[in-house]
PDB file of N, CA and C in Angstrom:
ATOM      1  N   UNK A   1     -46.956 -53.855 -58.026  1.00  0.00           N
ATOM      2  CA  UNK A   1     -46.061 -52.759 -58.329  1.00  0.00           C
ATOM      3  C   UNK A   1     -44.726 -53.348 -58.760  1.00  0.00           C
ATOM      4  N   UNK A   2     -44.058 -52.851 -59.686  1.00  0.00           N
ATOM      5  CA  UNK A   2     -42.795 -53.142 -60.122  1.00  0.00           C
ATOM      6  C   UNK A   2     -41.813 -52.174 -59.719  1.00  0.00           C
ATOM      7  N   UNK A   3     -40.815 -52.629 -59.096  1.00  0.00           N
ATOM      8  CA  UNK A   3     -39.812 -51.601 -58.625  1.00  0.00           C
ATOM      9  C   UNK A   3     -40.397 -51.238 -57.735  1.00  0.00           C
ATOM     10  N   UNK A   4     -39.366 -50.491 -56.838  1.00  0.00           N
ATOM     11  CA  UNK A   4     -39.831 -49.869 -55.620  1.00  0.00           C
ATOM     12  C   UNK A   4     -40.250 -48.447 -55.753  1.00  0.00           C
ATOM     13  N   UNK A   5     -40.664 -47.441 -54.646  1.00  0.00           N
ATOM     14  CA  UNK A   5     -41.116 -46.598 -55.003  1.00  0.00           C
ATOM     15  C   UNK A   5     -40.418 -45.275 -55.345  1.00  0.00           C
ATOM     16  N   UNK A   6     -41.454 -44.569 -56.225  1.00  0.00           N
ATOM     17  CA  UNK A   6     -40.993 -43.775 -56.967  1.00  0.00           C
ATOM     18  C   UNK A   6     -39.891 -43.976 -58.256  1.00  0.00           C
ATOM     19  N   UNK A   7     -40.315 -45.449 -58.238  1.00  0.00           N
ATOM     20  CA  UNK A   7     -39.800 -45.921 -60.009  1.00  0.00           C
ATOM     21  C   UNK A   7     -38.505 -47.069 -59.653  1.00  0.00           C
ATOM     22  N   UNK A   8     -37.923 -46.591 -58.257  1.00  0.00           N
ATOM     23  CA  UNK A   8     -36.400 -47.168 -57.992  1.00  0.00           C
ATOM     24  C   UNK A   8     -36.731 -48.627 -58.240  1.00  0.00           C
ATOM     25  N   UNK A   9     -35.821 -49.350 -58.765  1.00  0.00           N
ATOM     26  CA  UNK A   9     -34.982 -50.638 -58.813  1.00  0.00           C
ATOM     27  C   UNK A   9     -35.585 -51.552 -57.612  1.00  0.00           C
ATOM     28  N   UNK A  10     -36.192 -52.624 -57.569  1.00  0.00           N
ATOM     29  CA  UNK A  10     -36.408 -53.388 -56.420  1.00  0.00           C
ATOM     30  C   UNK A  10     -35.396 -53.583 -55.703  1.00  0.00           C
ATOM     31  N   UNK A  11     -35.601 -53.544 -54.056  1.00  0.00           N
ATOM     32  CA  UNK A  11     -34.589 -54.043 -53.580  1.00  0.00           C
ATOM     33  C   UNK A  11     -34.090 -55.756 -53.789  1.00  0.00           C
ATOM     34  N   UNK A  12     -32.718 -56.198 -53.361  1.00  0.00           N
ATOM     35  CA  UNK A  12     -32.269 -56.871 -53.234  1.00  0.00           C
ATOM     36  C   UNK A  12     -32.532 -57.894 -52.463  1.00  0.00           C
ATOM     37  N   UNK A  13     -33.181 -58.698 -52.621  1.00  0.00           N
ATOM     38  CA  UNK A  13     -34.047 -59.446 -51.786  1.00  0.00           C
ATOM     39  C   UNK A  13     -33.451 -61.138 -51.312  1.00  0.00           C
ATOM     40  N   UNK A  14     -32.441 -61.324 -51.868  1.00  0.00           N
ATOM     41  CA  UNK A  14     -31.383 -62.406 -51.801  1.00  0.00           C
ATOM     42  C   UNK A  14     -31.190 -62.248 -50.246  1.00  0.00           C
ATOM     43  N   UNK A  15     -30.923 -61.056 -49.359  1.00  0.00           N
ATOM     44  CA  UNK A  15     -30.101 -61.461 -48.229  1.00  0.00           C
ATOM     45  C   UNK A  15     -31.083 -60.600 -47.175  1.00  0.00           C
ATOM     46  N   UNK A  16     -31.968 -60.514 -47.706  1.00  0.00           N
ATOM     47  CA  UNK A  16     -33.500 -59.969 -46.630  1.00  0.00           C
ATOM     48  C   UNK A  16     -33.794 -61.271 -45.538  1.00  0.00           C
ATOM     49  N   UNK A  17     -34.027 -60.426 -44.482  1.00  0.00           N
ATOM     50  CA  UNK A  17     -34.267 -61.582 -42.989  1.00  0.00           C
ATOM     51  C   UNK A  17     -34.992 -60.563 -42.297  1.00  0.00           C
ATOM     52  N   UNK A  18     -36.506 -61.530 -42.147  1.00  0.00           N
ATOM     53  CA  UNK A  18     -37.356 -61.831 -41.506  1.00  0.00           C
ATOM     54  C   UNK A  18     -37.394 -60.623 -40.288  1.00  0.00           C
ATOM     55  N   UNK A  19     -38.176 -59.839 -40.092  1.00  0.00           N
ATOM     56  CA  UNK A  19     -37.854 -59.030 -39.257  1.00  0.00           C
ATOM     57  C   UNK A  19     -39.503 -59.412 -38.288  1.00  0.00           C
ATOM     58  N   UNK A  20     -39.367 -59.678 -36.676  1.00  0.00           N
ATOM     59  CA  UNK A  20     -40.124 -60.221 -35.795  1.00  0.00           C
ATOM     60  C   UNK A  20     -40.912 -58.646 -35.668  1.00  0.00           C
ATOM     61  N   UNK A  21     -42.235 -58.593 -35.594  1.00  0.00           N
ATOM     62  CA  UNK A  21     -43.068 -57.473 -34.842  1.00  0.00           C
ATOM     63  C   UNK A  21     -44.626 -57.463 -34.155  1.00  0.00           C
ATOM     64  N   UNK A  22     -44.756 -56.819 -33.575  1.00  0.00           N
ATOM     65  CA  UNK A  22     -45.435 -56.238 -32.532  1.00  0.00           C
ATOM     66  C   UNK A  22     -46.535 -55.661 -32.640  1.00  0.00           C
ATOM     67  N   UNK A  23     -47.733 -55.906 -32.586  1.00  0.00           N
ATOM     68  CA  UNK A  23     -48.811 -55.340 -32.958  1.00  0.00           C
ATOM     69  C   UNK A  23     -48.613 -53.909 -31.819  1.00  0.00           C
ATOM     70  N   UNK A  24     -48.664 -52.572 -31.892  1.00  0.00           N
ATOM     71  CA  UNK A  24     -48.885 -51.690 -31.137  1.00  0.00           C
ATOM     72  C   UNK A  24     -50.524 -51.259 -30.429  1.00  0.00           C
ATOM     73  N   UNK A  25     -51.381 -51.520 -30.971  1.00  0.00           N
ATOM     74  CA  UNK A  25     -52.779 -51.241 -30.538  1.00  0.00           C
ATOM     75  C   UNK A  25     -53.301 -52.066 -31.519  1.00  0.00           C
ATOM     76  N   UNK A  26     -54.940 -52.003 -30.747  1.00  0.00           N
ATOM     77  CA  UNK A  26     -56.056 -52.207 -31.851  1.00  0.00           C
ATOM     78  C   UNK A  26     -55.913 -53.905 -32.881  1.00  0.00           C
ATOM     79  N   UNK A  27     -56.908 -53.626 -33.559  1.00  0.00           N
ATOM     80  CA  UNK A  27     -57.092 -55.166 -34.198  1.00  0.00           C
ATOM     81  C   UNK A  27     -56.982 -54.082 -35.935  1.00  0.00           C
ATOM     82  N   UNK A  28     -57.339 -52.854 -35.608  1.00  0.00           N
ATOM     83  CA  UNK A  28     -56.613 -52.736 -36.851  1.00  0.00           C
ATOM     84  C   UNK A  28     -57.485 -52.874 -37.993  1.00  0.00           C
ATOM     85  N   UNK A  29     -59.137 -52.644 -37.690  1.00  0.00           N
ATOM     86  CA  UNK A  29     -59.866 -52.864 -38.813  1.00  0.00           C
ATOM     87  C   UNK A  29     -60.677 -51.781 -39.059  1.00  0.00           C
ATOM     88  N   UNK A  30     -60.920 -51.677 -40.575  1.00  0.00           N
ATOM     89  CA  UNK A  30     -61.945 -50.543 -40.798  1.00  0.00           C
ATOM     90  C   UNK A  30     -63.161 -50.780 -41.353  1.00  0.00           C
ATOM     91  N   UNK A  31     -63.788 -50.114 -41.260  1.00  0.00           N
ATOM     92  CA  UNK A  31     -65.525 -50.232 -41.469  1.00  0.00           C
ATOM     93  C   UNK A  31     -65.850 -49.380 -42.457  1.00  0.00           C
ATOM     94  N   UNK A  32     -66.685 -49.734 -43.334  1.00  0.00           N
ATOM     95  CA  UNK A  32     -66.786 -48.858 -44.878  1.00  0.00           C
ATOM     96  C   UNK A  32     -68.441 -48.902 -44.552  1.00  0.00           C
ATOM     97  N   UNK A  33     -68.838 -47.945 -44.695  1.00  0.00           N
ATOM     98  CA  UNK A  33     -70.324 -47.780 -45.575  1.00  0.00           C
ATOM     99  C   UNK A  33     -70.308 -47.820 -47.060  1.00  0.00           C
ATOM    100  N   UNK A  34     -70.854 -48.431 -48.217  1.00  0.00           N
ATOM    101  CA  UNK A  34     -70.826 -48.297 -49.508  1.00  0.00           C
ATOM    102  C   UNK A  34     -72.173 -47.682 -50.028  1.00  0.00           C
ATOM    103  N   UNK A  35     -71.998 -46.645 -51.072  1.00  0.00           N
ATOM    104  CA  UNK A  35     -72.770 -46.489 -51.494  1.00  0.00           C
ATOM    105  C   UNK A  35     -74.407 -46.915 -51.737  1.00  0.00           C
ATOM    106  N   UNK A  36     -74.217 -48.572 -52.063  1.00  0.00           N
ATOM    107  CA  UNK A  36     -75.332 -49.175 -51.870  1.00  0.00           C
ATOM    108  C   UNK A  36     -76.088 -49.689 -50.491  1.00  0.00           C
ATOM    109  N   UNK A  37     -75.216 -49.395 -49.614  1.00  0.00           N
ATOM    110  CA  UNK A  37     -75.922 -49.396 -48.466  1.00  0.00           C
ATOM    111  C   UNK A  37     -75.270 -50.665 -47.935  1.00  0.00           C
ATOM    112  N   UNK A  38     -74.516 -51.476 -48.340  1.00  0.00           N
ATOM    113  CA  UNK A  38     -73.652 -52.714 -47.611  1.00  0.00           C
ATOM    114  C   UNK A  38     -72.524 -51.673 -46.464  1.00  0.00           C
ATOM    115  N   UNK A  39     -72.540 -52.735 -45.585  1.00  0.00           N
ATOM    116  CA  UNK A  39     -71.105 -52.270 -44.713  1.00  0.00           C
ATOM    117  C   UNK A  39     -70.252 -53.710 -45.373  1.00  0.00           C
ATOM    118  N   UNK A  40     -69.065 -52.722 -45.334  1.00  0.00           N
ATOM    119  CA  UNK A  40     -67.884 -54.040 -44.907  1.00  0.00           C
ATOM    120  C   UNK A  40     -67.129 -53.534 -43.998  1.00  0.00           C
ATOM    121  N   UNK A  41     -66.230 -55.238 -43.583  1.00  0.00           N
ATOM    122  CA  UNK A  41     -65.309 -54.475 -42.849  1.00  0.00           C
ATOM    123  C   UNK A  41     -63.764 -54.953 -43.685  1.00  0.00           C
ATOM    124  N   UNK A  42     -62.389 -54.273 -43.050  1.00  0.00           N
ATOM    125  CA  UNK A  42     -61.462 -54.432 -43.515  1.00  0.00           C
ATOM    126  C   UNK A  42     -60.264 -54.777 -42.716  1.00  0.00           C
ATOM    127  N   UNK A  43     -59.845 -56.065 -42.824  1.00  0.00           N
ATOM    128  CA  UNK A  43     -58.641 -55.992 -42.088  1.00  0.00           C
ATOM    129  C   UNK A  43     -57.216 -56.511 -42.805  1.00  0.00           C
ATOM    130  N   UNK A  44     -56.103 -55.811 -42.736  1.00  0.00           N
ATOM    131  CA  UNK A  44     -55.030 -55.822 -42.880  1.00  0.00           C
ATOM    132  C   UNK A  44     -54.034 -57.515 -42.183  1.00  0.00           C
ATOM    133  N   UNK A  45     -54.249 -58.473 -42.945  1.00  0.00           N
ATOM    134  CA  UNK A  45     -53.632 -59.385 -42.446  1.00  0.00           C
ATOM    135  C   UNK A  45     -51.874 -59.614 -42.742  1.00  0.00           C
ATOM    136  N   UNK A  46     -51.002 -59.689 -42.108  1.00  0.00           N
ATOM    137  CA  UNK A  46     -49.642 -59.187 -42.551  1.00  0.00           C
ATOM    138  C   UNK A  46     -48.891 -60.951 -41.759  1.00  0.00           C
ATOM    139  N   UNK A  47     -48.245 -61.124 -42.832  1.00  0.00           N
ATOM    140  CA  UNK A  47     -47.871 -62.512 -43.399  1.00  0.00           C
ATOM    141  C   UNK A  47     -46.595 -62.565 -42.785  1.00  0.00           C
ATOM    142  N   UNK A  48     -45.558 -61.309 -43.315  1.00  0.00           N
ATOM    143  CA  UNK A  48     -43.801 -61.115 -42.604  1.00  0.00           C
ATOM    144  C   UNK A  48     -43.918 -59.756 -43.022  1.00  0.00           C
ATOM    145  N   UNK A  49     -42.413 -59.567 -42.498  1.00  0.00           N
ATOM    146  CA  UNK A  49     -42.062 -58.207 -42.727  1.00  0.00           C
ATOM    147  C   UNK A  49     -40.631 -58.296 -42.913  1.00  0.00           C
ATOM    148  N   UNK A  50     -40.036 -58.161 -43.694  1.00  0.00           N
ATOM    149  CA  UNK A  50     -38.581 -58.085 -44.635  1.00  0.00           C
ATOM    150  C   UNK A  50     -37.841 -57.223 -44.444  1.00  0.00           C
ATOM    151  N   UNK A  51     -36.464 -57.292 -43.725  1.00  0.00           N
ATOM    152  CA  UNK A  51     -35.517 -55.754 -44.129  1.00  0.00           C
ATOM    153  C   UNK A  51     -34.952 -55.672 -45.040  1.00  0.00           C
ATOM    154  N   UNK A  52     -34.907 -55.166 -46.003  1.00  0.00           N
ATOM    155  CA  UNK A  52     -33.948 -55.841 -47.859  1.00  0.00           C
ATOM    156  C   UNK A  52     -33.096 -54.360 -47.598  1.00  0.00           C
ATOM    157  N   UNK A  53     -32.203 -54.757 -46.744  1.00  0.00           N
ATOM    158  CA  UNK A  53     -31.263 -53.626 -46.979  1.00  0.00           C
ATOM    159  C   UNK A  53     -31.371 -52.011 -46.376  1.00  0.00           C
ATOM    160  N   UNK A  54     -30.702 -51.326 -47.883  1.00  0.00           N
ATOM    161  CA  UNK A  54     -31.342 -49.528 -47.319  1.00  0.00           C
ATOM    162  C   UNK A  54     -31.026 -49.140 -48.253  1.00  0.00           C
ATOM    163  N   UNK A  55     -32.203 -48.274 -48.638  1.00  0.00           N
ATOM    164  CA  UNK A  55     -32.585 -47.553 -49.673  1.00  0.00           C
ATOM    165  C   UNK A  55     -30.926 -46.598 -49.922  1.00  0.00           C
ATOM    166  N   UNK A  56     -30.306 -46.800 -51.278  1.00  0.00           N
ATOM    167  CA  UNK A  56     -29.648 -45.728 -51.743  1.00  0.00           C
ATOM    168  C   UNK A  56     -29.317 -44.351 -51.377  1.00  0.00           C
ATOM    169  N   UNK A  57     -30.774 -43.807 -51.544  1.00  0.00           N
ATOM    170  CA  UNK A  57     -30.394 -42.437 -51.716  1.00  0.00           C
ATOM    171  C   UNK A  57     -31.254 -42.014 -50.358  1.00  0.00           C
ATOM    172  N   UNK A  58     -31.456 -42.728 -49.582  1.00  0.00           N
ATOM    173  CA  UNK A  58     -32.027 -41.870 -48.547  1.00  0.00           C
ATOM    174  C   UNK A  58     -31.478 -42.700 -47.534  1.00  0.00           C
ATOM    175  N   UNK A  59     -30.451 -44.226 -47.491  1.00  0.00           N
ATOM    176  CA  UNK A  59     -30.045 -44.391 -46.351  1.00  0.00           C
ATOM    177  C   UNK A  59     -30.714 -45.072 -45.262  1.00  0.00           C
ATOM    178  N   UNK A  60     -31.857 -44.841 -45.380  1.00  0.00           N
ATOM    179  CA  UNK A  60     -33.388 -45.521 -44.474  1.00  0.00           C
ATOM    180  C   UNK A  60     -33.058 -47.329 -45.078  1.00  0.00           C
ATOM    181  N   UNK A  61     -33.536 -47.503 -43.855  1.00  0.00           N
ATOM    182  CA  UNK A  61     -33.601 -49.479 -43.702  1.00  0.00           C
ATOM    183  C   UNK A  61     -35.235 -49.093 -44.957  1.00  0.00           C
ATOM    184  N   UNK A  62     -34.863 -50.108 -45.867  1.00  0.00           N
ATOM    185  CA  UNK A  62     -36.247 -50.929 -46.225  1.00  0.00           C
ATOM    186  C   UNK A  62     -37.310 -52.088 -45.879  1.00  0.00           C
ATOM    187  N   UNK A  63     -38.251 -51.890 -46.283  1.00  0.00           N
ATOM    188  CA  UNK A  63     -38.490 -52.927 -45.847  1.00  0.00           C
ATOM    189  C   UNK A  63     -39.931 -53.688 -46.798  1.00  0.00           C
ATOM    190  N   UNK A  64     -40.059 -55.042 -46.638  1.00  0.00           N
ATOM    191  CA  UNK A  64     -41.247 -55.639 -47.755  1.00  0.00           C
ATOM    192  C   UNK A  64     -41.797 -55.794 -46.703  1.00  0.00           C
ATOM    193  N   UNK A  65     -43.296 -55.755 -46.815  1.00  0.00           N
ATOM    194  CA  UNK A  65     -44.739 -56.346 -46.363  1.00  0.00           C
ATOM    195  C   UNK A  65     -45.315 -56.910 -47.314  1.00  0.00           C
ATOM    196  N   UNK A  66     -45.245 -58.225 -46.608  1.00  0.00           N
ATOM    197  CA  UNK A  66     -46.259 -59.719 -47.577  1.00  0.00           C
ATOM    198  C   UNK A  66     -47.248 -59.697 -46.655  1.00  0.00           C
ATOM    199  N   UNK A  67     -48.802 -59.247 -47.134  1.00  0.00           N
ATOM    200  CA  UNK A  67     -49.719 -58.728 -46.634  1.00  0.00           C
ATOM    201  C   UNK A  67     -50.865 -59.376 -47.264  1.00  0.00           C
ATOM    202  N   UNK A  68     -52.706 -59.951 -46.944  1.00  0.00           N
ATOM    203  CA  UNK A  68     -53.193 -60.060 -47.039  1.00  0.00           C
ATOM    204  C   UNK A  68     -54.821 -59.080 -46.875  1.00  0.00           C
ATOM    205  N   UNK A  69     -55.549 -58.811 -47.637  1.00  0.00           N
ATOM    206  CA  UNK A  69     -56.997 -58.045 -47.274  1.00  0.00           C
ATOM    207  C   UNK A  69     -58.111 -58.835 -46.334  1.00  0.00           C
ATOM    208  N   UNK A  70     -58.368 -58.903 -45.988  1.00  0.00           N
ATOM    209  CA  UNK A  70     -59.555 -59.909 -45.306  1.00  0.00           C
ATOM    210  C   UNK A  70     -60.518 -59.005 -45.194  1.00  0.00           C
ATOM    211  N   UNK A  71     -61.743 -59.511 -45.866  1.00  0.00           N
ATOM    212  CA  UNK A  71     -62.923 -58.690 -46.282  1.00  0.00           C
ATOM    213  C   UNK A  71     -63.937 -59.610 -45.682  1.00  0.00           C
ATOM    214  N   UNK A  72     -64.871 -58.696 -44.823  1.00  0.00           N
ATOM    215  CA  UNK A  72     -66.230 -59.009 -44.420  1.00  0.00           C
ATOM    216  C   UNK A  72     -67.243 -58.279 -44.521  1.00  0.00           C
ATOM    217  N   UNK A  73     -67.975 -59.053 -45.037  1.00  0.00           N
ATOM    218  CA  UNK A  73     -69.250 -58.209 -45.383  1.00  0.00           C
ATOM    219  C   UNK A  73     -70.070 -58.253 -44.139  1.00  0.00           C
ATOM    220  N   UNK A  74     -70.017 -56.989 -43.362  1.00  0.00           N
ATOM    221  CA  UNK A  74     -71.192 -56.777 -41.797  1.00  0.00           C
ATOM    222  C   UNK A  74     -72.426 -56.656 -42.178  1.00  0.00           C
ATOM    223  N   UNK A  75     -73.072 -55.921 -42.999  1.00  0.00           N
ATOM    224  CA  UNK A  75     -74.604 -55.930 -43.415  1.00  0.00           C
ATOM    225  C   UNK A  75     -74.612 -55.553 -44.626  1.00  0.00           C
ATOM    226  N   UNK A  76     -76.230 -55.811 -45.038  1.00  0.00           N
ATOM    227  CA  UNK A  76     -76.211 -55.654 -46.676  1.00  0.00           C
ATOM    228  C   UNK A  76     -78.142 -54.644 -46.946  1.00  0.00           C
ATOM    229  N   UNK A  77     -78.373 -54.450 -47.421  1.00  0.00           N
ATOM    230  CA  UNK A  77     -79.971 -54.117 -47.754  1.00  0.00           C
ATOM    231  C   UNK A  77     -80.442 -55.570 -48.323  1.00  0.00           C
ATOM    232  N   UNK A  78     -81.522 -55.694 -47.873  1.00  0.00           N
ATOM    233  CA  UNK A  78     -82.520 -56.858 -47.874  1.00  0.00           C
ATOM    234  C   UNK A  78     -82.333 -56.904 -49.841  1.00  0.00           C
ATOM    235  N   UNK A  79     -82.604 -55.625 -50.296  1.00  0.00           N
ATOM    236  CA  UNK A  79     -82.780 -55.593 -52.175  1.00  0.00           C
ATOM    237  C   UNK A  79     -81.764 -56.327 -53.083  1.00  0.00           C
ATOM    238  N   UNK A  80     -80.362 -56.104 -52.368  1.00  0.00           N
ATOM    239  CA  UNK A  80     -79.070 -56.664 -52.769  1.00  0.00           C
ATOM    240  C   UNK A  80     -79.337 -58.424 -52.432  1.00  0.00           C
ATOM    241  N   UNK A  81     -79.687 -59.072 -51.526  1.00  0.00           N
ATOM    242  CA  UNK A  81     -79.717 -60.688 -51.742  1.00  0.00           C
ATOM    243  C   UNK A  81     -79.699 -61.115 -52.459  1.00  0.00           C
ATOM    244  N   UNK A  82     -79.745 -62.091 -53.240  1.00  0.00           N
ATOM    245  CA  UNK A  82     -80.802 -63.148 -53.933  1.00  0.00           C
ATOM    246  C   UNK A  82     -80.456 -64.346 -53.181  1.00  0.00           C
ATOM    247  N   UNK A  83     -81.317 -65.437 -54.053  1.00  0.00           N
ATOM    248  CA  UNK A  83     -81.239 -66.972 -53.114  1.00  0.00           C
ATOM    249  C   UNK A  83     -80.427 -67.168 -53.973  1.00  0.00           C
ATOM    250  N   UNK A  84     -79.537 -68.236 -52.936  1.00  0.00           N
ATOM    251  CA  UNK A  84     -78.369 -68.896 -53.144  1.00  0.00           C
ATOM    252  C   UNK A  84     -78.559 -70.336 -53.893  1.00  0.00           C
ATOM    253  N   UNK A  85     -77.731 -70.270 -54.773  1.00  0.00           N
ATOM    254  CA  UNK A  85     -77.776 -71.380 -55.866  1.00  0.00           C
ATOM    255  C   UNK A  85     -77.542 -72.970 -55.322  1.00  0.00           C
ATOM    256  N   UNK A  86     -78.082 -74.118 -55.880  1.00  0.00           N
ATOM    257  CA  UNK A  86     -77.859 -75.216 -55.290  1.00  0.00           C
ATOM    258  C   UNK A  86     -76.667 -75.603 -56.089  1.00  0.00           C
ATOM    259  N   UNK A  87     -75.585 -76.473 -55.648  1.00  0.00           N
ATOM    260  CA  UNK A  87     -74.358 -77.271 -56.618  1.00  0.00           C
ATOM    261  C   UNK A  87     -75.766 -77.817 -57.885  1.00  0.00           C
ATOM    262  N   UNK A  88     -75.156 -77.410 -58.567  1.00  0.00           N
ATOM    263  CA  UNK A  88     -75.466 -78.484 -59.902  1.00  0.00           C
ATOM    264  C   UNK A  88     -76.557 -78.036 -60.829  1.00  0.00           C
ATOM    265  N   UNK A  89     -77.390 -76.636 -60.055  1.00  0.00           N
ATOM    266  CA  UNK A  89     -78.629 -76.137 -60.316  1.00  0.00           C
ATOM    267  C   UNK A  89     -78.180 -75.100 -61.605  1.00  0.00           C
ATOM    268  N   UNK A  90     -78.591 -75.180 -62.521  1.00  0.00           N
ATOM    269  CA  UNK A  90     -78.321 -74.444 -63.602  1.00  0.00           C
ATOM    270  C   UNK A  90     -78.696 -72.806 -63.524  1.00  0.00           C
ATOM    271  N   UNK A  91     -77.653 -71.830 -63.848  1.00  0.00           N
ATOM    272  CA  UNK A  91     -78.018 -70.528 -63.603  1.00  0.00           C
ATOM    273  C   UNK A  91     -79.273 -69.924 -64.570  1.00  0.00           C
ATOM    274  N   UNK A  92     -79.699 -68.920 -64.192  1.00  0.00           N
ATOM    275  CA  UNK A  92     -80.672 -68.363 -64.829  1.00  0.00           C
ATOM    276  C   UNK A  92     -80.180 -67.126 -65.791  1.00  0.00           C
ATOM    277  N   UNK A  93     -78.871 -66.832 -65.168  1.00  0.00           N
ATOM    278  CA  UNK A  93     -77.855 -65.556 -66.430  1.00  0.00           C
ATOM    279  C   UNK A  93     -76.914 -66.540 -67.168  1.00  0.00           C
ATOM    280  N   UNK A  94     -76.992 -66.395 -68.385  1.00  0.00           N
ATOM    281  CA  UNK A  94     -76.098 -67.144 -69.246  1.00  0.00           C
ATOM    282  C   UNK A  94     -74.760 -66.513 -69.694  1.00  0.00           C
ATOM    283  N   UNK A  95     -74.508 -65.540 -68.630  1.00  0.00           N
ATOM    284  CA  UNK A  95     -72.944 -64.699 -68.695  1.00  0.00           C
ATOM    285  C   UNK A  95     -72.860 -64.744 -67.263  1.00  0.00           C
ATOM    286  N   UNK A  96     -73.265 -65.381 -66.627  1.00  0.00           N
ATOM    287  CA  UNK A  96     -72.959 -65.696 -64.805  1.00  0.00           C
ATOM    288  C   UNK A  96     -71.741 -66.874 -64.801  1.00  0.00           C
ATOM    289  N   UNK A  97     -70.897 -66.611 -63.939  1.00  0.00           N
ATOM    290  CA  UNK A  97     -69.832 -67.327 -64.300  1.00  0.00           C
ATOM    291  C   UNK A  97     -70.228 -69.111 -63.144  1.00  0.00           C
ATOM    292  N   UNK A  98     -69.933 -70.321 -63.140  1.00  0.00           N
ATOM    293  CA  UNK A  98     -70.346 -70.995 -62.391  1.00  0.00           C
ATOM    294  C   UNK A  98     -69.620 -70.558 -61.166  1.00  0.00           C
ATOM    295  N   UNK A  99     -70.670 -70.772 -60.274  1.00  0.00           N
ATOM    296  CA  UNK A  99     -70.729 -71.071 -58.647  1.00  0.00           C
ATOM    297  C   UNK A  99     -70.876 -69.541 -57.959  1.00  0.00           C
ATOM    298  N   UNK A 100     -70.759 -68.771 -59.161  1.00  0.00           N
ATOM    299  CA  UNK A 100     -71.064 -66.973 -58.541  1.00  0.00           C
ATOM    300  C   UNK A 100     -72.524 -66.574 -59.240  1.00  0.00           C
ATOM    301  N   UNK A 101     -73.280 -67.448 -59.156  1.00  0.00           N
ATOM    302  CA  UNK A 101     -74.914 -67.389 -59.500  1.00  0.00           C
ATOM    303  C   UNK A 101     -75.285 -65.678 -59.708  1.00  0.00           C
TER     304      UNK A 101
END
């Protein structure tokens, strides 16, 4: 995203400090069923958390989250597999990109 939200101007990020926090509950992960029948799961990995000031027009502290996804795949349907490629073993799709067989 460019700019902050609702179009505004990024904050000022020169004199932003590190703000310490607290997990309140939970681990904080979610569980998807997909269409094809895979589960994943989802967790929110969070890196820092930034106060850059306060928003203009509303006065409220801001703040950045440098944040990560961490994706696991919990189960899959047996149909979705295939066997896993050896290093060096030449693919069988010739638009398969290397090492994602």
């Amino acid at each position: 995203m460019i700019g902050g939200p609702g179009g505004a101007p990024m904050p000022d990020l020169s004199h932003a400090e590190i703000v310490d926090y607290e997990p309140l509950g939970g681990d904080a992960k979610i569980r998807l069923k997909l269409k094809d029948g895979s589960i994943i799961e989802i967790k929110l990995e969070i890196m820092n958390i930034l106060r850059a000031g306060n928003d203009p027009s509303t006065g409220l502290p801001a703040y950045i989250v440098q944040s990560a996804p961490m994706v696991r795949l919990v189960e899959c349907p047996k149909e979705l597999r295939k066997a896993p490629l050896r290093p060096g073993a030449p693919s069988k799709d010739p638009k398969a990109l290397p090492g994602f067989g």
